[in-house]
PDB file of N, CA and C in Angstrom:
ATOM      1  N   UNK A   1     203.806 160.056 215.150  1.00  0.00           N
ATOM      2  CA  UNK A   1     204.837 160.816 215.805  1.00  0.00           C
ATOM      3  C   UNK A   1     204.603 162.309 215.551  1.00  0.00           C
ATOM      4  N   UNK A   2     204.958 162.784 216.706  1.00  0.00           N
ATOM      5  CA  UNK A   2     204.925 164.678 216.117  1.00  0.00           C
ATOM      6  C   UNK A   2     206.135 165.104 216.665  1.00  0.00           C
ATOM      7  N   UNK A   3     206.263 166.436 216.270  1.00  0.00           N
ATOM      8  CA  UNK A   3     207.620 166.786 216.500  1.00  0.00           C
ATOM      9  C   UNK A   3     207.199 168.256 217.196  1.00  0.00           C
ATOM     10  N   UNK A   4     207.751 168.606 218.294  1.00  0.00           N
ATOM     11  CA  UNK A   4     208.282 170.269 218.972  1.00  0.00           C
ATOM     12  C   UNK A   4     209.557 170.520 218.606  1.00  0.00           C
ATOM     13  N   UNK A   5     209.471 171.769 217.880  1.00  0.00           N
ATOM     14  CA  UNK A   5     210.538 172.001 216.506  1.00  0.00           C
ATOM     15  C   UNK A   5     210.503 173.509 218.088  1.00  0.00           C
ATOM     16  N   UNK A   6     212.098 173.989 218.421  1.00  0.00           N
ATOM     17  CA  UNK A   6     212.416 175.498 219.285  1.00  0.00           C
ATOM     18  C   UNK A   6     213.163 175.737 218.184  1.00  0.00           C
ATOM     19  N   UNK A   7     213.312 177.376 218.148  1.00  0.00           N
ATOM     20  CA  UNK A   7     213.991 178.048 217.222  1.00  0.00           C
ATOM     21  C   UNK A   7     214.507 179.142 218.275  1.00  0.00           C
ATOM     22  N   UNK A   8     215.728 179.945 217.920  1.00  0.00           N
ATOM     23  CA  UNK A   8     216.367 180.679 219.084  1.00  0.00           C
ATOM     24  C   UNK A   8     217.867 181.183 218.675  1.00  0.00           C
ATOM     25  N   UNK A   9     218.043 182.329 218.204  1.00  0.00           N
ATOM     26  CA  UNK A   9     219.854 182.720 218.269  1.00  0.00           C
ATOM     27  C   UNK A   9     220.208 182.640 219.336  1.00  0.00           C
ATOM     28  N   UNK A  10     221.345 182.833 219.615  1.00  0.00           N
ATOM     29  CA  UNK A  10     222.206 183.019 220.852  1.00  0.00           C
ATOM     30  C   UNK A  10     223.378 184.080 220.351  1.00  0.00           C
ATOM     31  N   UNK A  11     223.212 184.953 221.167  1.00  0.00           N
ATOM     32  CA  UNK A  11     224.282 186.169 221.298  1.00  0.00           C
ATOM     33  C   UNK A  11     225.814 185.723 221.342  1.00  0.00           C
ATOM     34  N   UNK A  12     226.855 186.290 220.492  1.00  0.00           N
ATOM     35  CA  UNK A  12     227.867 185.683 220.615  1.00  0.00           C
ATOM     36  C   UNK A  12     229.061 185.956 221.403  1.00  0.00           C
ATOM     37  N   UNK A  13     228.705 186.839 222.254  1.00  0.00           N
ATOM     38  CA  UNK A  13     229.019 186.806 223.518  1.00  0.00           C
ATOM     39  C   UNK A  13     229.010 185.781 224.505  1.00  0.00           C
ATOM     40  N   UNK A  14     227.916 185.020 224.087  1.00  0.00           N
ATOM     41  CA  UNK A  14     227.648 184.240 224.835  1.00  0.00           C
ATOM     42  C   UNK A  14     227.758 182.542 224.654  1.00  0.00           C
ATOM     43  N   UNK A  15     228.342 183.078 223.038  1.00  0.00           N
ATOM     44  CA  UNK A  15     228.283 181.635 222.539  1.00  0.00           C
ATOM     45  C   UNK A  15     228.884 180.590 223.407  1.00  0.00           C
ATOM     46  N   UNK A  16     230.307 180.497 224.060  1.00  0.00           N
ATOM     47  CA  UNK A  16     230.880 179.250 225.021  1.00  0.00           C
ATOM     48  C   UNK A  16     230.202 178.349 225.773  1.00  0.00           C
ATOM     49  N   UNK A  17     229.926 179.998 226.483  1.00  0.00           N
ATOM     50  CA  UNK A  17     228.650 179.426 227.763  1.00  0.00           C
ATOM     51  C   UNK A  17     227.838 178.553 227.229  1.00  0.00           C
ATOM     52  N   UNK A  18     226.950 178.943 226.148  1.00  0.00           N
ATOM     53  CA  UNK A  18     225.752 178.112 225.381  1.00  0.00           C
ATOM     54  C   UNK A  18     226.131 176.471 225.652  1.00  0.00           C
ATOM     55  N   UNK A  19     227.308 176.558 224.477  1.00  0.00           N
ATOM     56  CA  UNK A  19     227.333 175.714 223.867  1.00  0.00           C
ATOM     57  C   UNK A  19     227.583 174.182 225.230  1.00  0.00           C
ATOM     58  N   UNK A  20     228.690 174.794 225.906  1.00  0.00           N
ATOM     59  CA  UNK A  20     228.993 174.250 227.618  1.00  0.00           C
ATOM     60  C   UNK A  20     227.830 173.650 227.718  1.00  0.00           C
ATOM     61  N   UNK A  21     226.527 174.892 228.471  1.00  0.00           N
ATOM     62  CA  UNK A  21     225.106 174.224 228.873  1.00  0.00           C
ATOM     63  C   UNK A  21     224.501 173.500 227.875  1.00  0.00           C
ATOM     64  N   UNK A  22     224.394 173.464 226.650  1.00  0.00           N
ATOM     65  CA  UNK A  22     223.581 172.607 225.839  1.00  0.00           C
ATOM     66  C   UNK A  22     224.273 171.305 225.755  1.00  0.00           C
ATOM     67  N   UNK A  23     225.219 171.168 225.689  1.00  0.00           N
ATOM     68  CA  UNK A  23     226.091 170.150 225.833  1.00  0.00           C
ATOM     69  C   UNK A  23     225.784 168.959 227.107  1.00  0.00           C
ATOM     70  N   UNK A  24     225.610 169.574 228.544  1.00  0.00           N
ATOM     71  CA  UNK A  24     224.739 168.648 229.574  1.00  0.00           C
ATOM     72  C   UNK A  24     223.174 168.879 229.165  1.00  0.00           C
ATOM     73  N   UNK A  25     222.774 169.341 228.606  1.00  0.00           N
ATOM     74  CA  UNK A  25     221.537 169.378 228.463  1.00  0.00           C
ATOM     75  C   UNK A  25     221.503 167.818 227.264  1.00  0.00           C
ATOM     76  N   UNK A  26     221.921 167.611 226.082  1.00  0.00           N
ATOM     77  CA  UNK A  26     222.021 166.655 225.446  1.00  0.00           C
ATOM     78  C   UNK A  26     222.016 165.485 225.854  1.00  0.00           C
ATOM     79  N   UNK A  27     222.914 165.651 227.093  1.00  0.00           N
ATOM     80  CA  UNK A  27     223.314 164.157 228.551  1.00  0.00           C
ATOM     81  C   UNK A  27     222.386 164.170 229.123  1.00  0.00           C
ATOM     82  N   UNK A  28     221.373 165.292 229.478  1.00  0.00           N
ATOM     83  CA  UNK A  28     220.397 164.704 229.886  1.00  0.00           C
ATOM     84  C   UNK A  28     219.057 164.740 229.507  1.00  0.00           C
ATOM     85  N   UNK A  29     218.812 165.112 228.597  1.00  0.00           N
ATOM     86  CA  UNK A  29     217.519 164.931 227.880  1.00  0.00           C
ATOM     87  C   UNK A  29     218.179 164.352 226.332  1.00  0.00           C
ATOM     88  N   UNK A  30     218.658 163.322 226.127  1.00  0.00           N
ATOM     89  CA  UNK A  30     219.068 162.903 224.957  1.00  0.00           C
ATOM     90  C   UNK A  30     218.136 162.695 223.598  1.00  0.00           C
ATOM     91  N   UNK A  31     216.586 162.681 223.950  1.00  0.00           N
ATOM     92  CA  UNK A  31     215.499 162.607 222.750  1.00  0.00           C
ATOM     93  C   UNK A  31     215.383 163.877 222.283  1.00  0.00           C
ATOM     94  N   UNK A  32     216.461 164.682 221.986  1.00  0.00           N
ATOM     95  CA  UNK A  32     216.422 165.787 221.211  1.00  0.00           C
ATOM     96  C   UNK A  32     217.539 166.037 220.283  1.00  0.00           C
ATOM     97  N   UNK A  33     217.908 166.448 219.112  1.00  0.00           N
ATOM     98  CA  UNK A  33     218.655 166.787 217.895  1.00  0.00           C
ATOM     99  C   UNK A  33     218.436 168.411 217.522  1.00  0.00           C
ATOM    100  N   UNK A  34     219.895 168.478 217.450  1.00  0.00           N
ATOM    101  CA  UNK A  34     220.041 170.231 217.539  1.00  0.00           C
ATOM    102  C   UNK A  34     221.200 170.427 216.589  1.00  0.00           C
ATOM    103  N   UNK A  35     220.310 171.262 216.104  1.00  0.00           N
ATOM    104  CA  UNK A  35     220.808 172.006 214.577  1.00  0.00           C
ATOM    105  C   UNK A  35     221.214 173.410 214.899  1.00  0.00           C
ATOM    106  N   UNK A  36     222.560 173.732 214.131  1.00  0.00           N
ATOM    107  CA  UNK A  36     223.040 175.380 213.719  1.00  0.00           C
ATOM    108  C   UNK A  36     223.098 175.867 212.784  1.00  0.00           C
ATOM    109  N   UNK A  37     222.301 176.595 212.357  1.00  0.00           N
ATOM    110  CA  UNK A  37     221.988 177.267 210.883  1.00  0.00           C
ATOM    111  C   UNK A  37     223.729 177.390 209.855  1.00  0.00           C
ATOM    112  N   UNK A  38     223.700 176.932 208.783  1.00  0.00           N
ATOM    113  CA  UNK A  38     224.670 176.777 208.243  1.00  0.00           C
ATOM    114  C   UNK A  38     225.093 178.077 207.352  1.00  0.00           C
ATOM    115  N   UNK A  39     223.936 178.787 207.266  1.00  0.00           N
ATOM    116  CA  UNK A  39     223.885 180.104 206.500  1.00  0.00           C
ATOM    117  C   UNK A  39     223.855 181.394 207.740  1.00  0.00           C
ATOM    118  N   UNK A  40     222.680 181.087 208.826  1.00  0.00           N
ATOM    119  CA  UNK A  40     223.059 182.121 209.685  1.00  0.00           C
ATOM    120  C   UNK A  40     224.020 181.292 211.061  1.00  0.00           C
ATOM    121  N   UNK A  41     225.018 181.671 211.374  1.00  0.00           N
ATOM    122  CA  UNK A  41     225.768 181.015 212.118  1.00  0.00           C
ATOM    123  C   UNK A  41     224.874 181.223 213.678  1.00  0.00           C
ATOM    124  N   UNK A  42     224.695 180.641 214.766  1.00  0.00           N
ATOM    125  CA  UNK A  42     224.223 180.882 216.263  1.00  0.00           C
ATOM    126  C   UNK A  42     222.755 181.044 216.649  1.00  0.00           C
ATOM    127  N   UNK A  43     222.121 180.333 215.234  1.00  0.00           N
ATOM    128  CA  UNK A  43     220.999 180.375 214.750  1.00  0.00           C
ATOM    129  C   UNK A  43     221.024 178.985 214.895  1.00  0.00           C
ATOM    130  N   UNK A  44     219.862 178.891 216.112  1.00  0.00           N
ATOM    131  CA  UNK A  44     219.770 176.980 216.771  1.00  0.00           C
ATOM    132  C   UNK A  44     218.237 176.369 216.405  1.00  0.00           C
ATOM    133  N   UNK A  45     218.060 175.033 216.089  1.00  0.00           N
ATOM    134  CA  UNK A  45     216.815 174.513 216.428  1.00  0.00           C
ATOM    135  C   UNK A  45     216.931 173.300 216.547  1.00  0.00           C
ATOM    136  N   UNK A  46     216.100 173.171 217.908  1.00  0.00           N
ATOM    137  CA  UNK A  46     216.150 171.742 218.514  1.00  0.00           C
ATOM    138  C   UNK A  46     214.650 171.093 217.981  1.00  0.00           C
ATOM    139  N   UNK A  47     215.014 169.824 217.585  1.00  0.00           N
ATOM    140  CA  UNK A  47     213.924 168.892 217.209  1.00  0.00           C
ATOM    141  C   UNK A  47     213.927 167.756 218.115  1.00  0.00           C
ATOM    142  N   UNK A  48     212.674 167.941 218.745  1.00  0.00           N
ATOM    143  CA  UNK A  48     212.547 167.027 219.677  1.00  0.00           C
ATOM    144  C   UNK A  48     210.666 166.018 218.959  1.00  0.00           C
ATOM    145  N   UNK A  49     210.971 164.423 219.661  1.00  0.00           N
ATOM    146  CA  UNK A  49     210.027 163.798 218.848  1.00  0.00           C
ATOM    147  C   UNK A  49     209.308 163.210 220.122  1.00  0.00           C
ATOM    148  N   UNK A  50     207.505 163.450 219.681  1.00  0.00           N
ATOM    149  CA  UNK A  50     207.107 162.967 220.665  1.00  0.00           C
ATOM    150  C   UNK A  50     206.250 162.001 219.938  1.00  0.00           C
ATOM    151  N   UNK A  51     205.388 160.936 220.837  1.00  0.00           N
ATOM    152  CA  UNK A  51     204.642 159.776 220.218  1.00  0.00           C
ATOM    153  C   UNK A  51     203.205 160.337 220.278  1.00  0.00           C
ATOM    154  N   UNK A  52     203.131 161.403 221.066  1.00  0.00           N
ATOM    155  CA  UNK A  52     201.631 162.146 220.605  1.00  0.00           C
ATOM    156  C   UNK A  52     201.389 163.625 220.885  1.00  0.00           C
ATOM    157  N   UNK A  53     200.284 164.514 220.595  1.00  0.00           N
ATOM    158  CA  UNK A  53     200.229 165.583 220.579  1.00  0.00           C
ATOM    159  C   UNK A  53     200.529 166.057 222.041  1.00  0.00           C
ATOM    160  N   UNK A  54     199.859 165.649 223.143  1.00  0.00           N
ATOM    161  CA  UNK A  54     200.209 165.779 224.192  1.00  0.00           C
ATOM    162  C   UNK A  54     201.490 165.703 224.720  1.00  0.00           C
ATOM    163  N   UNK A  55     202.498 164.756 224.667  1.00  0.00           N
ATOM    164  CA  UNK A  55     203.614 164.356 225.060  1.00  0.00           C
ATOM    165  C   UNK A  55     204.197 166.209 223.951  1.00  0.00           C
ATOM    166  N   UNK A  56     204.286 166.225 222.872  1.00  0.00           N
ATOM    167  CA  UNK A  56     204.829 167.694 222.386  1.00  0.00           C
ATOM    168  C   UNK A  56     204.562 168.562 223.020  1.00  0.00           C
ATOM    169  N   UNK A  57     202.778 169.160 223.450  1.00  0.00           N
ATOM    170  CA  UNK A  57     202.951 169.935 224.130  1.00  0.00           C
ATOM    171  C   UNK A  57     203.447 170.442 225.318  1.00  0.00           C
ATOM    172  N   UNK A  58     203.528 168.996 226.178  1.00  0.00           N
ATOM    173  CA  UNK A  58     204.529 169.239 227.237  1.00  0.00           C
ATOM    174  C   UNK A  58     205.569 169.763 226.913  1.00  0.00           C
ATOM    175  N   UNK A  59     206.568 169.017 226.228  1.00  0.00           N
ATOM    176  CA  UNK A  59     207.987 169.443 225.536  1.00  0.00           C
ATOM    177  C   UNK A  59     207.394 170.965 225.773  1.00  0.00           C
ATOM    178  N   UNK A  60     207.020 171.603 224.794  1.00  0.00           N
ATOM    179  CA  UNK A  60     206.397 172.720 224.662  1.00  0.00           C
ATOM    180  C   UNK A  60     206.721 173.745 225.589  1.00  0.00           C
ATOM    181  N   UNK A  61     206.059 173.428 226.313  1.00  0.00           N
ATOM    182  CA  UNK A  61     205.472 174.072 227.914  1.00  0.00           C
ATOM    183  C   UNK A  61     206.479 174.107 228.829  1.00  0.00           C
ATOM    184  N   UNK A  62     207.351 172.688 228.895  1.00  0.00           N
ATOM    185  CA  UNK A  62     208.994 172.625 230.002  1.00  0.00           C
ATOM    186  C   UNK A  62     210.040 173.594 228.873  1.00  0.00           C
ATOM    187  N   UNK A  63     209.963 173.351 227.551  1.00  0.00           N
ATOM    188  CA  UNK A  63     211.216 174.098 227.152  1.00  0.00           C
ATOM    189  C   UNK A  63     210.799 175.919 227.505  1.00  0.00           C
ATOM    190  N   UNK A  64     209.512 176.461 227.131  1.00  0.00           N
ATOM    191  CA  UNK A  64     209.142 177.583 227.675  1.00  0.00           C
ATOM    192  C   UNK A  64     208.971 178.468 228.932  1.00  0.00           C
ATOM    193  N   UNK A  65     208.493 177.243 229.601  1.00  0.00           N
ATOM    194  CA  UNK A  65     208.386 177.644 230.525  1.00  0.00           C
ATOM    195  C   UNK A  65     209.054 178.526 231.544  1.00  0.00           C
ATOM    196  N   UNK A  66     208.586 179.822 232.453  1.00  0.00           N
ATOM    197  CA  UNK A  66     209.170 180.471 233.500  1.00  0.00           C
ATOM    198  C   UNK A  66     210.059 179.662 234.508  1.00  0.00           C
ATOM    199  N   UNK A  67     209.674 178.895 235.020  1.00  0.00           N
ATOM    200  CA  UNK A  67     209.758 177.751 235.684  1.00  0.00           C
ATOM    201  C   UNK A  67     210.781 176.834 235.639  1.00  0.00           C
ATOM    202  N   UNK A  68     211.171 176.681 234.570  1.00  0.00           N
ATOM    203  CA  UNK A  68     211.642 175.133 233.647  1.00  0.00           C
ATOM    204  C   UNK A  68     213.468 175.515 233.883  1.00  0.00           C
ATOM    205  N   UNK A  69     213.832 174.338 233.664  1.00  0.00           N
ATOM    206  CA  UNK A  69     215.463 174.385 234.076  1.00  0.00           C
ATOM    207  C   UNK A  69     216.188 174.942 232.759  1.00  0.00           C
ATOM    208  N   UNK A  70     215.110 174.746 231.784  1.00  0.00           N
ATOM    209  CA  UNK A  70     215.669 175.733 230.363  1.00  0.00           C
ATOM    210  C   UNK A  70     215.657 176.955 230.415  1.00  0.00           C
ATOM    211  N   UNK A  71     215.377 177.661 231.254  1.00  0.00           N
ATOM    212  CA  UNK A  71     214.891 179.425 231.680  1.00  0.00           C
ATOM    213  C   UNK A  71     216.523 180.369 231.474  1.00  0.00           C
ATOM    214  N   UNK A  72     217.136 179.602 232.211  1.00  0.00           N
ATOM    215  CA  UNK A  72     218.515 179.764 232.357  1.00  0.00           C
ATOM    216  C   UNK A  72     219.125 180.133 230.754  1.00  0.00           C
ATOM    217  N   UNK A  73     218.557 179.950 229.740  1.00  0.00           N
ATOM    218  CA  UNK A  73     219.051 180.121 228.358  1.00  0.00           C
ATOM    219  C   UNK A  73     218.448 181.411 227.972  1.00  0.00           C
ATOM    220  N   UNK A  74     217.128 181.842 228.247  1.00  0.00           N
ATOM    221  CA  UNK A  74     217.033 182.883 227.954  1.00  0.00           C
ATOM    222  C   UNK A  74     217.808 184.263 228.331  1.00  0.00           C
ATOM    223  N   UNK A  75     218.353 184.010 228.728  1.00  0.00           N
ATOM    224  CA  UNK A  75     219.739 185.215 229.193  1.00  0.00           C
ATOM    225  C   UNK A  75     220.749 185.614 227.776  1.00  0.00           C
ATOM    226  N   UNK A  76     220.754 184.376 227.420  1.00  0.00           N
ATOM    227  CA  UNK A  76     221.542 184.873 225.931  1.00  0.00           C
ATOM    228  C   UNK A  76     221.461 184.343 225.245  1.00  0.00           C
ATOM    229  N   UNK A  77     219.950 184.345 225.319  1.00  0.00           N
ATOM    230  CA  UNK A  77     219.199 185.650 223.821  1.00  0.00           C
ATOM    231  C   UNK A  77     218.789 186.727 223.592  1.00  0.00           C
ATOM    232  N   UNK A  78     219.148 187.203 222.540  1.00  0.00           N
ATOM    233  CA  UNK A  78     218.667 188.540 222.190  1.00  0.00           C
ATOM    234  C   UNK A  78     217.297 188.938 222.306  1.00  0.00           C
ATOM    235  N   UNK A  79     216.926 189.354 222.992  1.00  0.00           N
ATOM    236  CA  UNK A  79     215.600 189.548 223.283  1.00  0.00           C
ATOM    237  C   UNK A  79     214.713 188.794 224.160  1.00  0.00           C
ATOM    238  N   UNK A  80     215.579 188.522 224.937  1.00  0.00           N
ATOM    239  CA  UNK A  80     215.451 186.959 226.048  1.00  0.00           C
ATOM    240  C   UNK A  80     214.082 186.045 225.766  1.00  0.00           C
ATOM    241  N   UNK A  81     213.189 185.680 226.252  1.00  0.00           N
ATOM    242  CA  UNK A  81     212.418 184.723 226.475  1.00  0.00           C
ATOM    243  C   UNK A  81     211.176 184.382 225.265  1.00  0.00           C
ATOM    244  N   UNK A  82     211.134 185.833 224.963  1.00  0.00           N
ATOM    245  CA  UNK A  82     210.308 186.383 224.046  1.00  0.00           C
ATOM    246  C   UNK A  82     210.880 186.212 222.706  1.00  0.00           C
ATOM    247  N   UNK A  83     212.263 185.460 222.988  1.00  0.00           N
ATOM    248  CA  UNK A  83     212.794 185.190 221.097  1.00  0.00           C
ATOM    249  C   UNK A  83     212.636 183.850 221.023  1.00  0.00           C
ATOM    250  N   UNK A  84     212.275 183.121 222.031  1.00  0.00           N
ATOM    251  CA  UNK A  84     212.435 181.846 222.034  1.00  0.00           C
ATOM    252  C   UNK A  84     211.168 180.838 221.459  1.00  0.00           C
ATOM    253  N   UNK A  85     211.340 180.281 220.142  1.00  0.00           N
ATOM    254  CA  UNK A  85     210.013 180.172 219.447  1.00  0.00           C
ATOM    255  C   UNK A  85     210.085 179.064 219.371  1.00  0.00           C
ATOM    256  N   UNK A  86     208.695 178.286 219.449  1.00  0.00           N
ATOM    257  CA  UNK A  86     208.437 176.831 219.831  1.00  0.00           C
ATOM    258  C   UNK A  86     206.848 176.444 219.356  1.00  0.00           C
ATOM    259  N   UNK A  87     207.295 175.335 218.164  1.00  0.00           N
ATOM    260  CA  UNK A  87     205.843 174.848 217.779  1.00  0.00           C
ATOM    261  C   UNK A  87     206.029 173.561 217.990  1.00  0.00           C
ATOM    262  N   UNK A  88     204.448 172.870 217.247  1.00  0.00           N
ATOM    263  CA  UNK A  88     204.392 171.464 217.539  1.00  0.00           C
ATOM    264  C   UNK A  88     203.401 171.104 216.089  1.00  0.00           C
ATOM    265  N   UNK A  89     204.699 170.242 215.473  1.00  0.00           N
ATOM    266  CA  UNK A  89     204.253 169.540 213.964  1.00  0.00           C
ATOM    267  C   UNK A  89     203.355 168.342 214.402  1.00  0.00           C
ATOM    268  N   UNK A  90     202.605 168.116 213.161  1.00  0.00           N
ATOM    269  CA  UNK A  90     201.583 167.130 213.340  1.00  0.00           C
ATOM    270  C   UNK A  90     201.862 165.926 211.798  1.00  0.00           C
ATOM    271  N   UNK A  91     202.160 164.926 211.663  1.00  0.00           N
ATOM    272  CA  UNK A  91     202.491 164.188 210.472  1.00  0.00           C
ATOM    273  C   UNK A  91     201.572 164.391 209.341  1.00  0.00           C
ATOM    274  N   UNK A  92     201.437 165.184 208.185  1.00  0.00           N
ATOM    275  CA  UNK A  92     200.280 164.647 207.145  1.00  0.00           C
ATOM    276  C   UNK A  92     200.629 164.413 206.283  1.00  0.00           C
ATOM    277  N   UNK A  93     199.582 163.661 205.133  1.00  0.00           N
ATOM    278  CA  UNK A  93     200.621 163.141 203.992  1.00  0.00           C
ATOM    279  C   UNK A  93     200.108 163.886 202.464  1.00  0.00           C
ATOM    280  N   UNK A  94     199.915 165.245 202.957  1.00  0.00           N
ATOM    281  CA  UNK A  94     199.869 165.801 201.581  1.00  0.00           C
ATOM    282  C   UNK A  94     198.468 166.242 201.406  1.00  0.00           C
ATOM    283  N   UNK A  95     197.520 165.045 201.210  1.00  0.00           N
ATOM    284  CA  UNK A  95     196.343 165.883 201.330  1.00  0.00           C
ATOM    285  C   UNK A  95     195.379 166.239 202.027  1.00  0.00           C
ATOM    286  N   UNK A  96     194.425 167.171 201.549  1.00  0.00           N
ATOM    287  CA  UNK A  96     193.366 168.065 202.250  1.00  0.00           C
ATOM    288  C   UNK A  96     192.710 167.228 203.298  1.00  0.00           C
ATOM    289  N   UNK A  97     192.231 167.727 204.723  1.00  0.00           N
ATOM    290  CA  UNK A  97     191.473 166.894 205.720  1.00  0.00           C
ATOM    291  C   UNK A  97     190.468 167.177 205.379  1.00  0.00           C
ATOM    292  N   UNK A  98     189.570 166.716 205.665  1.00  0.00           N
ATOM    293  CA  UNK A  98     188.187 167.244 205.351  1.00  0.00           C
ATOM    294  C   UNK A  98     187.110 166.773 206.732  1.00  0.00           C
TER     295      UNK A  98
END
């Protein structure tokens, strides 16, 4: 399994709205779990799980994307599109590859 871990504030101006759209977003992409920083408040990261590297990078690529029905979020963020940070974990168990 690997995981596409997004990281992203949201302006709190804008917080309602957010929360509204992420809310159908959950209904409809339900293979994702979304966290709010407990120390910085509006401070989000969605963990989404894929069954291989490929299947993440998609994730990847639709949550980033210009294109993508997630685009609509970069509006409020601070620093719109360009704050919106997105990797892709790989499982290891500690030691060195060689």
């Amino acid at each position: 399994m690997f995981i596409c871990f997004v990281e992203y504030r949201i302006d709190s101006a804008a917080e309602l709205t957010y929360r509204e759209w992420i809310a159908e977003k959950q209904d409809e992409f339900p293979g994702f779990k979304l966290f709010e920083g407990t120390d910085q408040p509006l401070l989000f990261v969605e963990v989404w799980e894929a069954p291989n590297v490929e299947e993440a990078e998609r994730i990847k690529k639709e949550r980033c994307g210009e294109r993508s029905s997630w685009r609509d979020m970069a509006d409020w963020v601070p620093g719109g599109s360009a704050k919106i940070h997105a990797w892709t974990f790989k499982p290891i168990n500690g030691r060195a590859e060689r």
